[in-house]
Protein backbone atom coordinates (compact mmCIF):
# COMPACT_ATOMS: atom_id res chain seq x y z
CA UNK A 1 21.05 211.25 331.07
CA UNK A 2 22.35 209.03 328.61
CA UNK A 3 24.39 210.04 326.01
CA UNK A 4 25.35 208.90 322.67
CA UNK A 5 28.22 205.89 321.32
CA UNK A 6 29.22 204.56 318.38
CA UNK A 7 29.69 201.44 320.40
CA UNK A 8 25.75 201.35 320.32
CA UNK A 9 24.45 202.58 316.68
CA UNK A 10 22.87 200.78 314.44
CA UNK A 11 22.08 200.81 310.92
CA UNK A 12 19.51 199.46 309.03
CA UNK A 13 19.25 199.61 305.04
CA UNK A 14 16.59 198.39 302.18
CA UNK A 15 16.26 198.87 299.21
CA UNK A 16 12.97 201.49 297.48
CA UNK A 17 10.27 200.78 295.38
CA UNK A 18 10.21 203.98 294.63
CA UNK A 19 12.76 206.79 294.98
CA UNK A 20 12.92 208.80 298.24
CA UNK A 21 10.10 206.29 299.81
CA UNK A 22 11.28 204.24 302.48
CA UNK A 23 9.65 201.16 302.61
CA UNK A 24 7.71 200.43 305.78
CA UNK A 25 9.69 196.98 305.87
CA UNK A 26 12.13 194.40 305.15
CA UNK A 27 15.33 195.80 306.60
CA UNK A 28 18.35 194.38 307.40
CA UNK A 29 20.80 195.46 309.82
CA UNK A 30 24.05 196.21 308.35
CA UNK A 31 27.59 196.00 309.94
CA UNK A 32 29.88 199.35 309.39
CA UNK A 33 33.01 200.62 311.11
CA UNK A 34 32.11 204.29 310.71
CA UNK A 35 29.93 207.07 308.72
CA UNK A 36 29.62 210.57 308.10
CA UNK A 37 26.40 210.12 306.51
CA UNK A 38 23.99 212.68 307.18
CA UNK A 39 22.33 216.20 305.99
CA UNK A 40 23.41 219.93 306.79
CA UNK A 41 21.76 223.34 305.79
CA UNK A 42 23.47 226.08 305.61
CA UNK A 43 23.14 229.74 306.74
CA UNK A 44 23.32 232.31 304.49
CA UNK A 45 24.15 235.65 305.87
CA UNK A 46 21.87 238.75 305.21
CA UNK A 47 23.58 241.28 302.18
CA UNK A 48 20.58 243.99 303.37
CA UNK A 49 21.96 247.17 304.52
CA UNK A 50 20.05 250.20 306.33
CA UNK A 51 20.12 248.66 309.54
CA UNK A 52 23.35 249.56 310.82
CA UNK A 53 26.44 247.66 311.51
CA UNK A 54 24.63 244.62 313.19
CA UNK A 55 24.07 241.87 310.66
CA UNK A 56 20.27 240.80 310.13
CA UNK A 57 18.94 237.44 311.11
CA UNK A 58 20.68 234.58 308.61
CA UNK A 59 18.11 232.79 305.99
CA UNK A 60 18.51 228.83 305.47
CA UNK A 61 19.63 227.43 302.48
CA UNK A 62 18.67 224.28 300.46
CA UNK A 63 19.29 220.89 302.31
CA UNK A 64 22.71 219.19 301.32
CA UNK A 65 22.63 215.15 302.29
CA UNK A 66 25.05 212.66 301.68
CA UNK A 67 28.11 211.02 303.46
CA UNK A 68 29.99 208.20 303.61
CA UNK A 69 30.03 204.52 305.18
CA UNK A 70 32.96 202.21 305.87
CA UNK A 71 31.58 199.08 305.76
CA UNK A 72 33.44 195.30 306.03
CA UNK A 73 33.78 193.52 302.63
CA UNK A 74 32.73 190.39 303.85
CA UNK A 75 30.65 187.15 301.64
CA UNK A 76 27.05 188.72 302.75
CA UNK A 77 26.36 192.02 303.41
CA UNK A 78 28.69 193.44 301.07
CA UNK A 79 26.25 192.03 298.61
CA UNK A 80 23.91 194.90 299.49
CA UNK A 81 26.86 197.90 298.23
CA UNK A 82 27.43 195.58 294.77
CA UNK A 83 23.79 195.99 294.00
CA UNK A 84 23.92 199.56 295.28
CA UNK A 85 26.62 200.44 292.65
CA UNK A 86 26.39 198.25 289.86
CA UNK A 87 22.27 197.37 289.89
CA UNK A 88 20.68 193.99 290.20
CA UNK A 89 22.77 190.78 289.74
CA UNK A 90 22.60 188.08 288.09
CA UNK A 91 21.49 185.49 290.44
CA UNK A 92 22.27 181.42 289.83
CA UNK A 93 21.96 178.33 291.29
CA UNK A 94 19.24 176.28 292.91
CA UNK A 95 20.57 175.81 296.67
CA UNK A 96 23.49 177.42 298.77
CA UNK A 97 26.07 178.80 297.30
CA UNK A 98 24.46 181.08 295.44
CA UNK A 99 26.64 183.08 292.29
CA UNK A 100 25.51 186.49 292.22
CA UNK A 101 27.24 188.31 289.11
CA UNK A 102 27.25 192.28 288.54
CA UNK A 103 27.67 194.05 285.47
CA UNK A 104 28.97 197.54 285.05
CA UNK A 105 27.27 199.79 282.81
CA UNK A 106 23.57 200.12 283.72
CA UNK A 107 21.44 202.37 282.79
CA UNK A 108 19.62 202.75 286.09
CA UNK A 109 20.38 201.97 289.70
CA UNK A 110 18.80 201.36 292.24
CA UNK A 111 17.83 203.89 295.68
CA UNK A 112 18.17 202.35 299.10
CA UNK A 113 16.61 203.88 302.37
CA UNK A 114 19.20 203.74 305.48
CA UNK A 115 18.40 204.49 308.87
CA UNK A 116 21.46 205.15 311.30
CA UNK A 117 20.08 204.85 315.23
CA UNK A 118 21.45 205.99 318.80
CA UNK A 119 18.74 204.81 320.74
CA UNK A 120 20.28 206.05 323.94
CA UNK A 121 18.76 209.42 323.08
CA UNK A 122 16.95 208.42 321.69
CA UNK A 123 17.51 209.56 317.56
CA UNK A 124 16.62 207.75 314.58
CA UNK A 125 17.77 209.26 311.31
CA UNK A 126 16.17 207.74 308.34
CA UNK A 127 18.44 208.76 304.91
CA UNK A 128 15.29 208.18 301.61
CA UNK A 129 16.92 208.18 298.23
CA UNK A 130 20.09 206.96 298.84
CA UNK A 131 22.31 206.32 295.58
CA UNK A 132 25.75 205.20 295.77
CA UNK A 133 27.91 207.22 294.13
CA UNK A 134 31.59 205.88 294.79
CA UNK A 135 32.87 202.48 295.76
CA UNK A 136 36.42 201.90 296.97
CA UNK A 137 39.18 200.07 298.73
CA UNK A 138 42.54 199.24 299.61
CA UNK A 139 44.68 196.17 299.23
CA UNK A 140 47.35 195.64 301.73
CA UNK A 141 49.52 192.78 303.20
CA UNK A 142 47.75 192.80 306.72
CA UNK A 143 45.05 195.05 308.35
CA UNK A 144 41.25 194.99 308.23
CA UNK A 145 39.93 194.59 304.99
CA UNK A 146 36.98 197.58 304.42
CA UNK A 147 35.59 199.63 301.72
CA UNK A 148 34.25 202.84 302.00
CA UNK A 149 30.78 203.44 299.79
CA UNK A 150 29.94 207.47 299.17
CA UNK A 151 26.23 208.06 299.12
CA UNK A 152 24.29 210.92 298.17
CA UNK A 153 20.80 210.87 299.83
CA UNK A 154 17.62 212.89 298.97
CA UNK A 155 16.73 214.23 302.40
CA UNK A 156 16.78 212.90 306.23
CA UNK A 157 14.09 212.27 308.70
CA UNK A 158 15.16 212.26 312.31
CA UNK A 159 12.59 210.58 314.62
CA UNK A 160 12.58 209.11 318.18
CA UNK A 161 12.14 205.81 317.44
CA UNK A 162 13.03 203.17 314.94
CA UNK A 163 10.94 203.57 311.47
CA UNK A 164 12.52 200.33 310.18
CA UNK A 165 10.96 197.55 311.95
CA UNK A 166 11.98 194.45 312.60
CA UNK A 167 15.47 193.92 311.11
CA UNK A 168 16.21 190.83 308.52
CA UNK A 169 19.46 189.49 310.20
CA UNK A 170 22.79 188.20 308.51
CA UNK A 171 25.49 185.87 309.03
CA UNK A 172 28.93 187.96 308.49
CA UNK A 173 32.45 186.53 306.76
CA UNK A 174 34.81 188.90 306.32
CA UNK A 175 37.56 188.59 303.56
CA UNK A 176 40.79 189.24 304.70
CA UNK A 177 43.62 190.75 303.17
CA UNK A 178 45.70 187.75 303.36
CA UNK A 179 43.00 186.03 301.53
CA UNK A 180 43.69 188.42 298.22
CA UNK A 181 45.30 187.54 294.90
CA UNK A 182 46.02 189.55 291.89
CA UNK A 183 46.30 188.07 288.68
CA UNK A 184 47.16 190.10 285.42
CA UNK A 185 45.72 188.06 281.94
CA UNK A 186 45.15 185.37 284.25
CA UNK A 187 48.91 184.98 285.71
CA UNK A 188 49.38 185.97 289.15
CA UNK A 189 50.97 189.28 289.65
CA UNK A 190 54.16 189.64 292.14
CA UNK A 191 55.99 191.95 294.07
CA UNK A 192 52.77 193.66 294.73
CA UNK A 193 53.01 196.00 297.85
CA UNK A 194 49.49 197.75 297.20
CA UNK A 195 46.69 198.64 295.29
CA UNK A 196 43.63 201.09 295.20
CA UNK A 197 40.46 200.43 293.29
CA UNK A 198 37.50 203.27 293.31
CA UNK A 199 34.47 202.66 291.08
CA UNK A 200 32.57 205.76 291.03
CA UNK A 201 29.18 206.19 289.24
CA UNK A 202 29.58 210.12 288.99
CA UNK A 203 25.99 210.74 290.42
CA UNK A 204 24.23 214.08 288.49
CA UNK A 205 22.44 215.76 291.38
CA UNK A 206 19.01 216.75 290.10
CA UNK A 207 18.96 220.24 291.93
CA UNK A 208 15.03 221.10 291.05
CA UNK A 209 13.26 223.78 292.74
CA UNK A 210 11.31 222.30 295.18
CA UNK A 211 9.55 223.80 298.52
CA UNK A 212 11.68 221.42 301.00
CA UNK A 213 15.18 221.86 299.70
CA UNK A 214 15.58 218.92 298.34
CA UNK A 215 16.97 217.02 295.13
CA UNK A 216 14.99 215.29 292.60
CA UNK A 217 17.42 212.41 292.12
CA UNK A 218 20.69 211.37 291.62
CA UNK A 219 21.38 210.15 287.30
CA UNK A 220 24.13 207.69 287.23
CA UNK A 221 26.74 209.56 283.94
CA UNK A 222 29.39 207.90 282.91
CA UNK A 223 31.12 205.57 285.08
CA UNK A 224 34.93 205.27 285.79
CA UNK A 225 37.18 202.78 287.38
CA UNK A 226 40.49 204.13 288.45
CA UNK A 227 43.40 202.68 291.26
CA UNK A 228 46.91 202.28 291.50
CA UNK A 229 49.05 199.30 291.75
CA UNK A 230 52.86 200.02 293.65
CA UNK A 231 55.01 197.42 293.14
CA UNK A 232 58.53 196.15 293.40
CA UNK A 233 60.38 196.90 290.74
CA UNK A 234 61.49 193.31 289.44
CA UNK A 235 60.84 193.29 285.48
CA UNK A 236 59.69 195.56 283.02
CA UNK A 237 56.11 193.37 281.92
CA UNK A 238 54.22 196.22 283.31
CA UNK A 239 56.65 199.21 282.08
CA UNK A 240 56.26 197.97 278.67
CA UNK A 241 52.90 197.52 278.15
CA UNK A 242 52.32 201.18 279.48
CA UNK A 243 54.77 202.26 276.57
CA UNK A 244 52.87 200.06 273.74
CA UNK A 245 49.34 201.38 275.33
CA UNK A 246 48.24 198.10 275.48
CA UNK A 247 45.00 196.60 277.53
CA UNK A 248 45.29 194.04 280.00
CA UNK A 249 42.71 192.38 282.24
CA UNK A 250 43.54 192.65 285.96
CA UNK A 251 41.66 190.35 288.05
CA UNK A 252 41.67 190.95 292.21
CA UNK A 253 39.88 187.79 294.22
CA UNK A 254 39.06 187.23 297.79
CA UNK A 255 38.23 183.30 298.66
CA UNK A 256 37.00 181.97 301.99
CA UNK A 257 38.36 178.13 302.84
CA UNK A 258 34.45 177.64 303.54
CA UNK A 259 33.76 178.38 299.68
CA UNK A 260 32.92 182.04 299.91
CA UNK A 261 34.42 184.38 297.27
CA UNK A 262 34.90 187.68 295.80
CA UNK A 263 36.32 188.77 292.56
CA UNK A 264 36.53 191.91 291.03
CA UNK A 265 37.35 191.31 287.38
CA UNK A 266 38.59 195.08 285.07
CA UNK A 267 38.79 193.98 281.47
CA UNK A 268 40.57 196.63 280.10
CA UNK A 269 43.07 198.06 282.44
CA UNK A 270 45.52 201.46 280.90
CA UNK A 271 48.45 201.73 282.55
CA UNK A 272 50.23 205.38 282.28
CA UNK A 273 54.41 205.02 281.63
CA UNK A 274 55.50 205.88 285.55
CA UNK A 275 58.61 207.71 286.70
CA UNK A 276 61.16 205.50 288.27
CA UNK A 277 62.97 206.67 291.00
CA UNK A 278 66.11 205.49 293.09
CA UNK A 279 65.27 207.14 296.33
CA UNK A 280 67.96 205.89 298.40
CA UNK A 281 69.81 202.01 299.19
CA UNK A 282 66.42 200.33 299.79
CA UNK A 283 64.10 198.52 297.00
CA UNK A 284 63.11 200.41 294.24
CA UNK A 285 59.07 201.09 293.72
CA UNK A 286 56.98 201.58 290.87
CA UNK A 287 53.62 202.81 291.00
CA UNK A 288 50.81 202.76 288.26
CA UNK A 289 47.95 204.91 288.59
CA UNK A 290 45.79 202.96 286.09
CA UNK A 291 42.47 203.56 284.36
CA UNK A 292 40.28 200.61 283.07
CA UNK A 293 37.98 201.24 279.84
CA UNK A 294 34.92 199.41 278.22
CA UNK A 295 36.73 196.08 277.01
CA UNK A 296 34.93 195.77 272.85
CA UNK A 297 34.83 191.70 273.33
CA UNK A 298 33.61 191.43 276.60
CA UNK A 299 31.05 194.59 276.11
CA UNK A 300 31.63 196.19 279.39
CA UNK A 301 34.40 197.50 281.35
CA UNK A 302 34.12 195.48 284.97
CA UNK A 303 32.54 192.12 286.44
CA UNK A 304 32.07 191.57 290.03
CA UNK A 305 31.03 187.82 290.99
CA UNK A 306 29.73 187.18 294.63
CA UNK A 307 29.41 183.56 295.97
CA UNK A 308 27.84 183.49 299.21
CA UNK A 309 24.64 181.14 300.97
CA UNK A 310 21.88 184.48 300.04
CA UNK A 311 19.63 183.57 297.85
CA UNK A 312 18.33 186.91 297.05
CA UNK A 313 19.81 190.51 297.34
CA UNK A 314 16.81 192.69 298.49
């Protein structure tokens, strides 16, 4: 009897015509490290009385899916989580390398379909109505260089057998950490030991009445882009603009020597006045847990550019 690894699950993903739908192709198989997506229903325990002390038989409640997926941020298939949380790009040039910019602030995104598969079972769990919620990662001196995208699905469909197809394959280039740069109003920005960036869409479950438990949908409300930034504590360029409540635009880029990149551009970045402590004989650290805000001139609060060789995101 076989029994079930992580060393051999897949996952496939595409993107829905229409919400909760999967579409009966055009899937790609995606790389991940690790997920916890998937859907639970509770048991709700029986308040009836008259029967004596022995509980009666438990009722189900309404289904509950959603999860997370660590994923590489890499120059292709981390294409696929920008359009998941920001909508579709904007797409240029005429042959490879392709510029594919996104725009916070839409209205609307967009629902994916992801199967997750352990065919040594053999279980196929197909996730419809998948809407990212939250984006986020880490920025370190060395380590693997991930991101971890929150979901919240409409419903799951377990099967014994794949209902995605054939899957659309891609090339994969990872970023690396030592291939990250911060700049701050377009000057690089030292003594840098870390930083956290989480863009989160703050998904409004729809929570209808319906005769299968599930949601309606998942409404995008108002967005927010939050982190922190520790650093060395080697001037005060940082301190003082958190005292005058001043704006600045914090740029963090990831560049391939084969002409891959990644830049996550915050126009507006609010930095709160920190507390700086002496904690003992070693170098003293700041941290800023900073907020980022629509930017008037620039009309939104974040730009993410994407040059890879994929033509289209789909």
């Amino acid at each position: 009897m076989a029994r079930a690894q992580g060393a051999r699950a897949q996952m496939a993903l595409a993107f829905e015509t229409t919400y909760g739908t999967p579409p009966v192709g055009g899937f790609t198989r995606m790389p991940f490290a690790s997920t916890s997506l998937g859907a639970e229903q509770p048991l709700l325990n029986s308040e009836l009385l008259g029967y004596g002390r022995d509980p009666l038989a438990p009722i189900k409640d309404a289904v509950t899916a959603d999860g997370d997926v660590v994923v590489p941020i890499d120059a292709q298939a981390f294409g696929f989580w920008l359009k998941a949380a920001f909508g579709q790009p904007i797409t240029s040039g005429v042959a490879a390398p392709f510029t594919h910019e996104f725009q916070s602030g839409a209205l609307t995104l967009p629902s994916l379909s992801i199967e997750t598969g352990m065919p040594e079972v053999p279980r196929f769990a197909m996730y419809s109505g998948c809407v990212l919620d939250q984006l986020s990662w880490q920025m370190q001196r060395s380590g693997l260089l991930t991101a971890t995208a929150r979901l919240v699905a409409q419903g799951e469909t377990v099967a014994a057998a794949s209902a995605a197809g054939t899957l659309a394959e891609i090339g994969l280039q990872r970023f690396g950490h030592f291939n990250g740069a911060i700049t701050r109003n377009g000057t690089a920005l030292g003594n840098v030991v870390s930083a956290e960036i989480t863009y989160a869409n703050n998904l409004d479950r729809i929570e209808t009445i319906r005769n299968d438990g599930r949601i309606d949908g998942a409404d995008p409300s108002i967005a927010a882009l939050t982190g922190s930034i520790e650093v060395r504590f080697a001037d005060q360029v940082l301190v003082e603009q958190a005292i005058n409540g001043e704006a600045s635009e914090i740029e963090i880029g990831y560049n391939l020597p084969s002409g891959e990149s990644f830049t996550f551009t915050v126009h507006a970045v609010y930095l709160p006045r920190p507390r700086i402590e002496i904690p003992g004989p070693q170098g003293v650290q700041a941290t800023f847990d900073w907020q980022a805000a629509r930017d008037s001139d620039v009309g939104r609060m974040c730009t993410v550019t994407l040059v890879n060789d994929v033509e289209t995101l789909s």
